[in-house]
PDB file of N, CA and C in Angstrom:
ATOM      1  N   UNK A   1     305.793  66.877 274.434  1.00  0.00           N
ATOM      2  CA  UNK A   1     306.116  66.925 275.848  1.00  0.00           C
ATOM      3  C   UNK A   1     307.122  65.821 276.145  1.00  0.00           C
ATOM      4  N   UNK A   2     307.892  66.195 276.809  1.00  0.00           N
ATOM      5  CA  UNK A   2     309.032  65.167 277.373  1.00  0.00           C
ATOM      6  C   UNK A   2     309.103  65.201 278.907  1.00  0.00           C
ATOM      7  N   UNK A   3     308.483  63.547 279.579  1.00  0.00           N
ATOM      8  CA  UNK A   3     308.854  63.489 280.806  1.00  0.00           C
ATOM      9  C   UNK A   3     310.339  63.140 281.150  1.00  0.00           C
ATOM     10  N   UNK A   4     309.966  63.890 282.856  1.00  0.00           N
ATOM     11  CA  UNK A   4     311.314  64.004 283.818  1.00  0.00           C
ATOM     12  C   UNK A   4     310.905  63.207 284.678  1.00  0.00           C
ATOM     13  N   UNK A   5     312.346  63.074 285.674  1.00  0.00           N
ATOM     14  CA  UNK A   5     312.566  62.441 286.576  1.00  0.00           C
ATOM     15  C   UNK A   5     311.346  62.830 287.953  1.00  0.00           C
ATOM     16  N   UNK A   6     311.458  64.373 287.648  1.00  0.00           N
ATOM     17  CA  UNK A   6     310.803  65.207 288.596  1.00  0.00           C
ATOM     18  C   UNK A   6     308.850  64.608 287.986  1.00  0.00           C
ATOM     19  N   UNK A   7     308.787  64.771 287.277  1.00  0.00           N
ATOM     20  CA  UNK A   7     307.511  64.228 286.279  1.00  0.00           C
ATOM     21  C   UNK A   7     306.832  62.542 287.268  1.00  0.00           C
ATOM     22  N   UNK A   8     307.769  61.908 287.252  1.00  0.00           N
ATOM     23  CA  UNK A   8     307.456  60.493 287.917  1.00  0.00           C
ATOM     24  C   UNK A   8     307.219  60.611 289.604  1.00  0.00           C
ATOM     25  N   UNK A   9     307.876  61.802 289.538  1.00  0.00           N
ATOM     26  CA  UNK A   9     308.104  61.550 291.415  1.00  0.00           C
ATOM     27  C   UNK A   9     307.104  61.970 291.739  1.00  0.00           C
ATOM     28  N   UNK A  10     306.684  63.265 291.127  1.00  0.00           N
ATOM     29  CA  UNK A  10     305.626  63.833 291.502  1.00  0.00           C
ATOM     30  C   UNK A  10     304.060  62.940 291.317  1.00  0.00           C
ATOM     31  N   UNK A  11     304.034  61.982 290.440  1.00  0.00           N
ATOM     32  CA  UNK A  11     303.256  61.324 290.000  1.00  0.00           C
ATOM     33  C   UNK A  11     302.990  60.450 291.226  1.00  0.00           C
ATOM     34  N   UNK A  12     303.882  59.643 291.927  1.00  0.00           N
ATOM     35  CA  UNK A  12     304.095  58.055 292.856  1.00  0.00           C
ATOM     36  C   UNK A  12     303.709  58.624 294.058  1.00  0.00           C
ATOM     37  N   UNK A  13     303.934  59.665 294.600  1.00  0.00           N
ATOM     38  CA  UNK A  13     303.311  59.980 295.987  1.00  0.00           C
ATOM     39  C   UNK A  13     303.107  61.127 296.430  1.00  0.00           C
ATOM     40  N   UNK A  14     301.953  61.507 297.374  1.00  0.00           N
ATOM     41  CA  UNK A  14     301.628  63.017 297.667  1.00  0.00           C
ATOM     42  C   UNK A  14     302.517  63.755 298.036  1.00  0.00           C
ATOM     43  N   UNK A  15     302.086  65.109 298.220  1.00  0.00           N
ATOM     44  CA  UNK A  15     303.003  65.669 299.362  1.00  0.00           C
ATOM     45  C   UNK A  15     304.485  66.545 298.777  1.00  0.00           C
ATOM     46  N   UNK A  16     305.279  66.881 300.136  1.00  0.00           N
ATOM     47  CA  UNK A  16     306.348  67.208 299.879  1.00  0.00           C
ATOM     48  C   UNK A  16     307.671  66.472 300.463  1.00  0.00           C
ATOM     49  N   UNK A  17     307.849  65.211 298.847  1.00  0.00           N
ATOM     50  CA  UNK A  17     308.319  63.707 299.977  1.00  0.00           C
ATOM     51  C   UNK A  17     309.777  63.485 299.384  1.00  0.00           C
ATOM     52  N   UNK A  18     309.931  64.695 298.505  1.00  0.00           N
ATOM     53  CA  UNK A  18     311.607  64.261 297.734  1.00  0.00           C
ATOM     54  C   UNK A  18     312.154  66.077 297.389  1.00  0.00           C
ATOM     55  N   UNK A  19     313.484  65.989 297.347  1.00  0.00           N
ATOM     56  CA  UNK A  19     313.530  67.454 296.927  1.00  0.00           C
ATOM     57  C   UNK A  19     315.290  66.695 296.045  1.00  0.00           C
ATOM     58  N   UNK A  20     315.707  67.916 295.661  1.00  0.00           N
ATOM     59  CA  UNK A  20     317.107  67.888 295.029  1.00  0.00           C
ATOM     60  C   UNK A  20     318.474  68.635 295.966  1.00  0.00           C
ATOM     61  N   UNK A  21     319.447  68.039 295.854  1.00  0.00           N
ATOM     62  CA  UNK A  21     320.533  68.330 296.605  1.00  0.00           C
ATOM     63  C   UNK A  21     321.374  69.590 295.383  1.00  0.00           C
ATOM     64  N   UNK A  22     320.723  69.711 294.168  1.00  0.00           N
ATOM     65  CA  UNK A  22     321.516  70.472 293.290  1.00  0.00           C
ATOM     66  C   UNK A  22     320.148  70.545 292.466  1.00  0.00           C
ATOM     67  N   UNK A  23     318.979  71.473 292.824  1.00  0.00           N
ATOM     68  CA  UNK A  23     318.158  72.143 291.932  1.00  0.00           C
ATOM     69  C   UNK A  23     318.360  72.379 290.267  1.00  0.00           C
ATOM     70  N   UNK A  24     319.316  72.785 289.960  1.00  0.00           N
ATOM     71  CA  UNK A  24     320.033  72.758 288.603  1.00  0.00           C
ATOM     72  C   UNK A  24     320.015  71.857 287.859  1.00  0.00           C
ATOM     73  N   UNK A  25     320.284  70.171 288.808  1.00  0.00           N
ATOM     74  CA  UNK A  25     320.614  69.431 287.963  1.00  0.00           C
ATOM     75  C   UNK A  25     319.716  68.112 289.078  1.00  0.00           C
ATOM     76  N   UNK A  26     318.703  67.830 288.201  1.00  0.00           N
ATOM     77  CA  UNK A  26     317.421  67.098 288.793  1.00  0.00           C
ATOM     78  C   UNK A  26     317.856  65.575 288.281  1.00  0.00           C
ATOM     79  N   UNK A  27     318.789  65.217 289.101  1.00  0.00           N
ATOM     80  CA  UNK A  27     319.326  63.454 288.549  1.00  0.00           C
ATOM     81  C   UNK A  27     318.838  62.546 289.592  1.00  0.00           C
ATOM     82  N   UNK A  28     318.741  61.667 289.202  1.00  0.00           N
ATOM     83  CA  UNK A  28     319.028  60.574 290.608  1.00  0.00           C
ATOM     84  C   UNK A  28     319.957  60.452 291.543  1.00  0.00           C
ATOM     85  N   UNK A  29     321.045  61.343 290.761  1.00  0.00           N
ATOM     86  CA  UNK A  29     322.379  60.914 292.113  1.00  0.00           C
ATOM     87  C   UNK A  29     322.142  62.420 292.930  1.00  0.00           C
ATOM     88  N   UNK A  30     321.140  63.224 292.681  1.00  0.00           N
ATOM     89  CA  UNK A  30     320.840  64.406 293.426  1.00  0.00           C
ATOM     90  C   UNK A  30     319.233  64.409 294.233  1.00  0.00           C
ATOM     91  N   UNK A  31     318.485  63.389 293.933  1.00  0.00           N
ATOM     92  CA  UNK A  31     317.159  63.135 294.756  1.00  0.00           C
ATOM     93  C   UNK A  31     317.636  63.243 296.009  1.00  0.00           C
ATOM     94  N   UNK A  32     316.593  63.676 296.791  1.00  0.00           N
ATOM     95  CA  UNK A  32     316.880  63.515 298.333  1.00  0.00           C
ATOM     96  C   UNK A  32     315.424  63.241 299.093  1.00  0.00           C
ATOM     97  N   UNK A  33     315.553  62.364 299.776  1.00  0.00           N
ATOM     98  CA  UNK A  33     313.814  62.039 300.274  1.00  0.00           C
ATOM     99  C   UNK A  33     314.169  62.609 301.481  1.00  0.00           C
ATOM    100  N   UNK A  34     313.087  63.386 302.083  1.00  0.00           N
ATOM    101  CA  UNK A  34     312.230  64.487 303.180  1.00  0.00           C
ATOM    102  C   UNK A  34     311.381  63.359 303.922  1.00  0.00           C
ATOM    103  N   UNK A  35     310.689  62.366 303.413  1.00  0.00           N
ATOM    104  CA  UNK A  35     309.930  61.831 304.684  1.00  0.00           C
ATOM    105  C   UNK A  35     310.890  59.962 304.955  1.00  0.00           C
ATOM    106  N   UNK A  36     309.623  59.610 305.466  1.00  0.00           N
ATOM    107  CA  UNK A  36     310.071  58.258 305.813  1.00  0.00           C
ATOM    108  C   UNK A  36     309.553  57.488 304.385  1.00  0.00           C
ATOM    109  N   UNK A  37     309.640  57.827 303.363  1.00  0.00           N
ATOM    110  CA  UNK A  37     309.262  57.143 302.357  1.00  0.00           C
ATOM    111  C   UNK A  37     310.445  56.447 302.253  1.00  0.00           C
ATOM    112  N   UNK A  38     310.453  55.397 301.064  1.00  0.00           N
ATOM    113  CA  UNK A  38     311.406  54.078 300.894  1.00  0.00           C
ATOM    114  C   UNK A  38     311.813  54.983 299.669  1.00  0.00           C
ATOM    115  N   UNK A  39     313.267  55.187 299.143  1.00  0.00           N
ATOM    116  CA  UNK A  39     313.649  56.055 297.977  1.00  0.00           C
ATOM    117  C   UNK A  39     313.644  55.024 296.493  1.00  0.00           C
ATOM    118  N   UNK A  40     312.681  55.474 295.860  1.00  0.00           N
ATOM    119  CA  UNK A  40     312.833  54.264 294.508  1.00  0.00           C
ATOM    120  C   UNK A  40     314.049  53.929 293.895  1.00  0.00           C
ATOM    121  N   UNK A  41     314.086  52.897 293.567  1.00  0.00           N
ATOM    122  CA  UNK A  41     315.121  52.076 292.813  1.00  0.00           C
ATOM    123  C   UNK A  41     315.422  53.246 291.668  1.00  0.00           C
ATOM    124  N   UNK A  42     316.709  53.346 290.898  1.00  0.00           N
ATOM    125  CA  UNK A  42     317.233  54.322 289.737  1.00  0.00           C
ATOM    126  C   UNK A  42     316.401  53.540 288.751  1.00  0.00           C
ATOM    127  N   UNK A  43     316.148  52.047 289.041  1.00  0.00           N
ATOM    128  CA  UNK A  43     315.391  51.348 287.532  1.00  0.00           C
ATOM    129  C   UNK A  43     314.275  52.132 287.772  1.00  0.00           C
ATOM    130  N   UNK A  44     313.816  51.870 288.984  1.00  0.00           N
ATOM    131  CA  UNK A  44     312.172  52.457 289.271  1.00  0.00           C
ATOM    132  C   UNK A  44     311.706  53.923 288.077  1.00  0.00           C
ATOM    133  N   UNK A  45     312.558  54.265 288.678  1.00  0.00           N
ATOM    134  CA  UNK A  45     312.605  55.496 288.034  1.00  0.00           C
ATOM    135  C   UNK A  45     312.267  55.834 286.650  1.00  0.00           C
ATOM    136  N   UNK A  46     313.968  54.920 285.966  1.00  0.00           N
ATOM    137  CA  UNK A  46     313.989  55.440 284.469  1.00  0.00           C
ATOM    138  C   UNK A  46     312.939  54.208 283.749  1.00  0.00           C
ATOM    139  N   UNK A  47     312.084  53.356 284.415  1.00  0.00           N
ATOM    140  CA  UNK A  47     310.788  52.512 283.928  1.00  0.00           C
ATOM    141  C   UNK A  47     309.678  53.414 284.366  1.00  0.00           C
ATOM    142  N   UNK A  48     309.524  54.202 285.319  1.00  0.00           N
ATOM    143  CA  UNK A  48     308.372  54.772 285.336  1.00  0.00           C
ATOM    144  C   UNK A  48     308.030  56.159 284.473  1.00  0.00           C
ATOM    145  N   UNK A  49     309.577  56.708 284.462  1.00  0.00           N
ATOM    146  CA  UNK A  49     309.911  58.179 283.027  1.00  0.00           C
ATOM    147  C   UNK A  49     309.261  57.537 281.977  1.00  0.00           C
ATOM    148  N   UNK A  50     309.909  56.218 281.704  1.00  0.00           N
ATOM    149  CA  UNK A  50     308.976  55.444 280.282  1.00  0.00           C
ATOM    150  C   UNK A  50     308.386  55.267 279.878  1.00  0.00           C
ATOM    151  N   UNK A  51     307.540  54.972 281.098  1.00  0.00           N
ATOM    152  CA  UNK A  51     305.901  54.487 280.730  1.00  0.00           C
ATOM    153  C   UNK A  51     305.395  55.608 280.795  1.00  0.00           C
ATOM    154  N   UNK A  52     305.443  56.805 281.571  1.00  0.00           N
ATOM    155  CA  UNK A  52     304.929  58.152 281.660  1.00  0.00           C
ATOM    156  C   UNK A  52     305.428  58.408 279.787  1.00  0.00           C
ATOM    157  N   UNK A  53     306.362  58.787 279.237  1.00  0.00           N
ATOM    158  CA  UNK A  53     306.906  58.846 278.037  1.00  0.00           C
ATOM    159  C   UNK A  53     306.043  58.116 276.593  1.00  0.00           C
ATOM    160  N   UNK A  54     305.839  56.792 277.034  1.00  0.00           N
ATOM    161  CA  UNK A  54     305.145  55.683 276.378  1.00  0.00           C
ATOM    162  C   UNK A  54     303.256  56.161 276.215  1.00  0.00           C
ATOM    163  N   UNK A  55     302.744  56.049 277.898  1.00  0.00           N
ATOM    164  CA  UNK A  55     301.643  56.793 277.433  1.00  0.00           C
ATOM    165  C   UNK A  55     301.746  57.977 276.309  1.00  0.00           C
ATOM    166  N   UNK A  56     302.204  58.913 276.811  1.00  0.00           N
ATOM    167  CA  UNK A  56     302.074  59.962 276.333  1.00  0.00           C
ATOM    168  C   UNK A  56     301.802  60.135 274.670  1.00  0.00           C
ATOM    169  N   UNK A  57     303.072  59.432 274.412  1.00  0.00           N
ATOM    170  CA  UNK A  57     303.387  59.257 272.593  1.00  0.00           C
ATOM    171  C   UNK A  57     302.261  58.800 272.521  1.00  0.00           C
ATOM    172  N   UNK A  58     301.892  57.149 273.095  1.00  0.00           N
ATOM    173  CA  UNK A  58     301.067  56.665 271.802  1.00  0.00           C
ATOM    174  C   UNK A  58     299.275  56.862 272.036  1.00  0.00           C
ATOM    175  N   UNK A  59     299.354  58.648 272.797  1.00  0.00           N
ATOM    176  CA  UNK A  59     297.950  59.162 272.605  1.00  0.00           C
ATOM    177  C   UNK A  59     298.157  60.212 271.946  1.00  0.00           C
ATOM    178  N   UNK A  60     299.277  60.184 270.874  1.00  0.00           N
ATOM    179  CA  UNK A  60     299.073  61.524 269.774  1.00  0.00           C
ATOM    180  C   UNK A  60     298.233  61.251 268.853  1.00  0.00           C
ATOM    181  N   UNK A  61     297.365  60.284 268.605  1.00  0.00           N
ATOM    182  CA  UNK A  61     296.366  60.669 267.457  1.00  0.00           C
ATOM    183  C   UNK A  61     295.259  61.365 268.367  1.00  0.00           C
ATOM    184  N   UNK A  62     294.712  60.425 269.465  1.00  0.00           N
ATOM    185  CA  UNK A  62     293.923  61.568 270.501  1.00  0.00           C
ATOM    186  C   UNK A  62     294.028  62.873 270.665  1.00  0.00           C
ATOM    187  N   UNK A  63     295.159  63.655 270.587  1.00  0.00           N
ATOM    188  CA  UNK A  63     295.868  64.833 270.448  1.00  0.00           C
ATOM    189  C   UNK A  63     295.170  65.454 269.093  1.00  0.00           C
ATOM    190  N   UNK A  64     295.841  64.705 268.111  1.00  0.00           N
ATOM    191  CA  UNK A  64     295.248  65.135 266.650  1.00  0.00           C
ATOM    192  C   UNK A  64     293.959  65.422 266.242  1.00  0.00           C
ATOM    193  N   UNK A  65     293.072  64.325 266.961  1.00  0.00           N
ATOM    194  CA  UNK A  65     292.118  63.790 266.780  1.00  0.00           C
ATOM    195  C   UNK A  65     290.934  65.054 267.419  1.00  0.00           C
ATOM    196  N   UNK A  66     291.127  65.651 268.721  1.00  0.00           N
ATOM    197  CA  UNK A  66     290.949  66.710 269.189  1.00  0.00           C
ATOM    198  C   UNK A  66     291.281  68.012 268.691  1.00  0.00           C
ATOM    199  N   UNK A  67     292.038  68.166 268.061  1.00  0.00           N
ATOM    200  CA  UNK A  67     292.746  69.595 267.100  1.00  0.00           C
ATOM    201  C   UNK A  67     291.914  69.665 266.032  1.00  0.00           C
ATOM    202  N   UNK A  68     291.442  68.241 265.284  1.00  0.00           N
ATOM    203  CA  UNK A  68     290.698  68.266 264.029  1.00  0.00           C
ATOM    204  C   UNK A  68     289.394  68.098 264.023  1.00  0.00           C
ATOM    205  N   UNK A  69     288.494  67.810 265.043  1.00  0.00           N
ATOM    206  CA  UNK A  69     287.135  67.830 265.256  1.00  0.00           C
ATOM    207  C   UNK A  69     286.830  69.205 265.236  1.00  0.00           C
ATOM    208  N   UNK A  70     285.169  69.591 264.775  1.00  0.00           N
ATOM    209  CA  UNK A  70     284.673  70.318 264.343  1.00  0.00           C
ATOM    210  C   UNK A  70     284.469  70.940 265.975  1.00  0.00           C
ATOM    211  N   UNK A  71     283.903  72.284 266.492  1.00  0.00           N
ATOM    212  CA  UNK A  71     283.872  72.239 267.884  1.00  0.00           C
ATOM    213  C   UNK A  71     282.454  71.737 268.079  1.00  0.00           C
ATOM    214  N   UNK A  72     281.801  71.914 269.321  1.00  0.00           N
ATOM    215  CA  UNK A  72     280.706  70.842 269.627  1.00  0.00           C
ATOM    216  C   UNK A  72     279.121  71.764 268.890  1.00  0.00           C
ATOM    217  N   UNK A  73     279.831  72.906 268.906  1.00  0.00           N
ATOM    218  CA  UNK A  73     278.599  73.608 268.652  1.00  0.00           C
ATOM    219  C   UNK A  73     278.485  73.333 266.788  1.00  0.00           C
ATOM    220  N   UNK A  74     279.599  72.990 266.163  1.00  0.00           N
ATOM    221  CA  UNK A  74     279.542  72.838 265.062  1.00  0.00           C
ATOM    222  C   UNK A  74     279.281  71.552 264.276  1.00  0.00           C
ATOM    223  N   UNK A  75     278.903  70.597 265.769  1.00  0.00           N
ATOM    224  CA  UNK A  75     279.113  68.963 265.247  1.00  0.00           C
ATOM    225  C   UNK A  75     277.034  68.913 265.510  1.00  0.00           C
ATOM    226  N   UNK A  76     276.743  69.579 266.883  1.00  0.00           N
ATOM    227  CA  UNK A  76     275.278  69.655 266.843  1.00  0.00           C
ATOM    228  C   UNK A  76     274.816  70.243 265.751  1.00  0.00           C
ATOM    229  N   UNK A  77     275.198  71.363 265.085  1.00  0.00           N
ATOM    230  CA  UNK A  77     274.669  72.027 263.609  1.00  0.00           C
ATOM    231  C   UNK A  77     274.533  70.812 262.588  1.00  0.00           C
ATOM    232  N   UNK A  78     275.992  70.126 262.659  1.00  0.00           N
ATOM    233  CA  UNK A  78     275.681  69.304 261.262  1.00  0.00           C
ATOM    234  C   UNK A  78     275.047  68.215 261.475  1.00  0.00           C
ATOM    235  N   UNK A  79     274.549  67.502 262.627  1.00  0.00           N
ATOM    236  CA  UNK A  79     273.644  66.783 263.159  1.00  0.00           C
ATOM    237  C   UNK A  79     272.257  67.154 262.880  1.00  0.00           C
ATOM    238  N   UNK A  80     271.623  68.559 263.176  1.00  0.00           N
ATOM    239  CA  UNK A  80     270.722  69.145 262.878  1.00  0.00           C
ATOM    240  C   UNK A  80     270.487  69.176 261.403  1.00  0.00           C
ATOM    241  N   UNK A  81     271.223  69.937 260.368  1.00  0.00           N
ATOM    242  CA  UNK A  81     271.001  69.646 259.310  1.00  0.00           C
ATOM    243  C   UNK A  81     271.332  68.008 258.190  1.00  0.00           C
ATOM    244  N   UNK A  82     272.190  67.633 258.776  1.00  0.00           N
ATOM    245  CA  UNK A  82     272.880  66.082 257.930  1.00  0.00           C
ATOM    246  C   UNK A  82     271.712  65.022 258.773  1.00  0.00           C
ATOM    247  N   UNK A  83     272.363  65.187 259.972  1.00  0.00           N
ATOM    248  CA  UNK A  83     271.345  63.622 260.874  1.00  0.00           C
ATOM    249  C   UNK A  83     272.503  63.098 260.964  1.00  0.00           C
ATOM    250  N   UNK A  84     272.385  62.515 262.146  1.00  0.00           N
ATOM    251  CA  UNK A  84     273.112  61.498 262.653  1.00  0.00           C
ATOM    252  C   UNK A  84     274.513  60.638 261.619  1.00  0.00           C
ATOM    253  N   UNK A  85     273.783  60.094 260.813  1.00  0.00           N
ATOM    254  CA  UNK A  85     274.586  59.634 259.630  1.00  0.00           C
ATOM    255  C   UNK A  85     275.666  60.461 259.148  1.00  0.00           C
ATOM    256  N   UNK A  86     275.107  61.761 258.619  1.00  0.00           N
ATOM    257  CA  UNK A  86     276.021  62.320 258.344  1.00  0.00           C
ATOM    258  C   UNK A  86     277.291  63.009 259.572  1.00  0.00           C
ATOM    259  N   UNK A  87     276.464  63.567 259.425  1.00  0.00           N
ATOM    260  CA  UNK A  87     277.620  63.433 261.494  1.00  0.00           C
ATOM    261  C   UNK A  87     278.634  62.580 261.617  1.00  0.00           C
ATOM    262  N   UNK A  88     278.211  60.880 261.542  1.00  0.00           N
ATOM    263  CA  UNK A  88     279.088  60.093 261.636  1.00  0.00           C
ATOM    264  C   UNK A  88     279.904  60.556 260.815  1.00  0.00           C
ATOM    265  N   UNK A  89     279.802  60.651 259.515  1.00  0.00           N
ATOM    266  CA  UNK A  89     280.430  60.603 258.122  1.00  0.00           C
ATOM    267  C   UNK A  89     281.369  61.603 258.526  1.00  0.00           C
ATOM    268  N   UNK A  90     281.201  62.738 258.693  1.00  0.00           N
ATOM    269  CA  UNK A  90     282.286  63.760 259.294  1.00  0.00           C
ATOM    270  C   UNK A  90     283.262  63.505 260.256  1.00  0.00           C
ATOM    271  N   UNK A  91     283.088  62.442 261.053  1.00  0.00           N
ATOM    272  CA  UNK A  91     283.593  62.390 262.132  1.00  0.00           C
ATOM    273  C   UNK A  91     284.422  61.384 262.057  1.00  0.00           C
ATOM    274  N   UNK A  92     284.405  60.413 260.896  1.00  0.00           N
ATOM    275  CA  UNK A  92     284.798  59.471 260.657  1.00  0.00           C
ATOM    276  C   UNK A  92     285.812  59.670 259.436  1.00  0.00           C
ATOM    277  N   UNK A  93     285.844  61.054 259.077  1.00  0.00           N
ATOM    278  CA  UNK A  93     287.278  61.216 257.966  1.00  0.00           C
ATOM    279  C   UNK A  93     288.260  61.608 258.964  1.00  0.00           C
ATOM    280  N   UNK A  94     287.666  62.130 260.240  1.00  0.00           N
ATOM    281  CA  UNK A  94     289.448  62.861 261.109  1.00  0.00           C
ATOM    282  C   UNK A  94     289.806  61.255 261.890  1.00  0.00           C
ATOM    283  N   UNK A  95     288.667  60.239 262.308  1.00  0.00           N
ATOM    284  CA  UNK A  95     289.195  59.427 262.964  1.00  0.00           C
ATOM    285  C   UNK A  95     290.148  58.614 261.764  1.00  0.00           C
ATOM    286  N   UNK A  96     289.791  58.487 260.926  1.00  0.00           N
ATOM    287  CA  UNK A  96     290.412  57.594 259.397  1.00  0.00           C
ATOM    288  C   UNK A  96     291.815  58.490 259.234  1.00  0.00           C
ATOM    289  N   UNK A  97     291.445  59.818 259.389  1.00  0.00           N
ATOM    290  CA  UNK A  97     293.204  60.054 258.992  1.00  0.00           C
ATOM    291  C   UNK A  97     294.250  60.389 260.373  1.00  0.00           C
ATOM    292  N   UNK A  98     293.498  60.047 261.296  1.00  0.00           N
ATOM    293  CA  UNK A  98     294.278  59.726 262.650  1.00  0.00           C
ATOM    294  C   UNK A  98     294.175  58.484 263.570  1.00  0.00           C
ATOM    295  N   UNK A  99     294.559  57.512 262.960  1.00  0.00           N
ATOM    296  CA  UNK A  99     294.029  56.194 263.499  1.00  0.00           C
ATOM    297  C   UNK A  99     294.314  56.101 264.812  1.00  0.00           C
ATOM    298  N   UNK A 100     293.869  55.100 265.759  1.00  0.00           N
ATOM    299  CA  UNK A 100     294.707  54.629 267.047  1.00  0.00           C
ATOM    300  C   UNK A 100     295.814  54.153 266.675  1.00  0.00           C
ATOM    301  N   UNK A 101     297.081  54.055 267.614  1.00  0.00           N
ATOM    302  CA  UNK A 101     298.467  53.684 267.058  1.00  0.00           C
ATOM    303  C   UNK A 101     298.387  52.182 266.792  1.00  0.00           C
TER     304      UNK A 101
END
């Protein structure tokens, strides 16, 4: 996933509080604010795309980490038959080959 400009705005305040002067082309030099809001700084902006950007990336092992778990009905089975322990043990080869960043 790759955040936008449109991505941040929508994020910072309710409502219907910014629109575009050229739909096509969603820039900063085409924002247009609709209420009495204060219009963010262009830094504002391309720091808040970032950090929206920044989260994102560095929760791809979470991502992974979710794709490779067993589903829940299959993690209570091996609980039932393994125990707890083993459970861990399973659960602890997808966290090992998807670390936190």
């Amino acid at each position: 996933m790759t955040y936008t400009l449109e991505d941040y705005l929508v994020g910072i305040r309710e409502g219907q509080w910014f629109g575009w002067s050229n739909s096509k082309n969603k820039t900063y030099a085409n924002l247009v604010i609709h209420s009495d809001d204060t219009k963010p700084t262009e830094q504002e902006c391309i720091d808040g795309v970032a950090a929206l950007q920044s989260a994102y990336d560095n929760a791809q092992y979470a991502r992974n980490r979710a794709e490779a778990y067993p589903s829940i009905a299959d993690q209570l089975d091996d609980i039932y038959h393994n125990g707890v322990d083993g459970w861990k043990t399973s659960i602890k080869a997808v966290k090992l080959q998807f670390p936190k960043g």
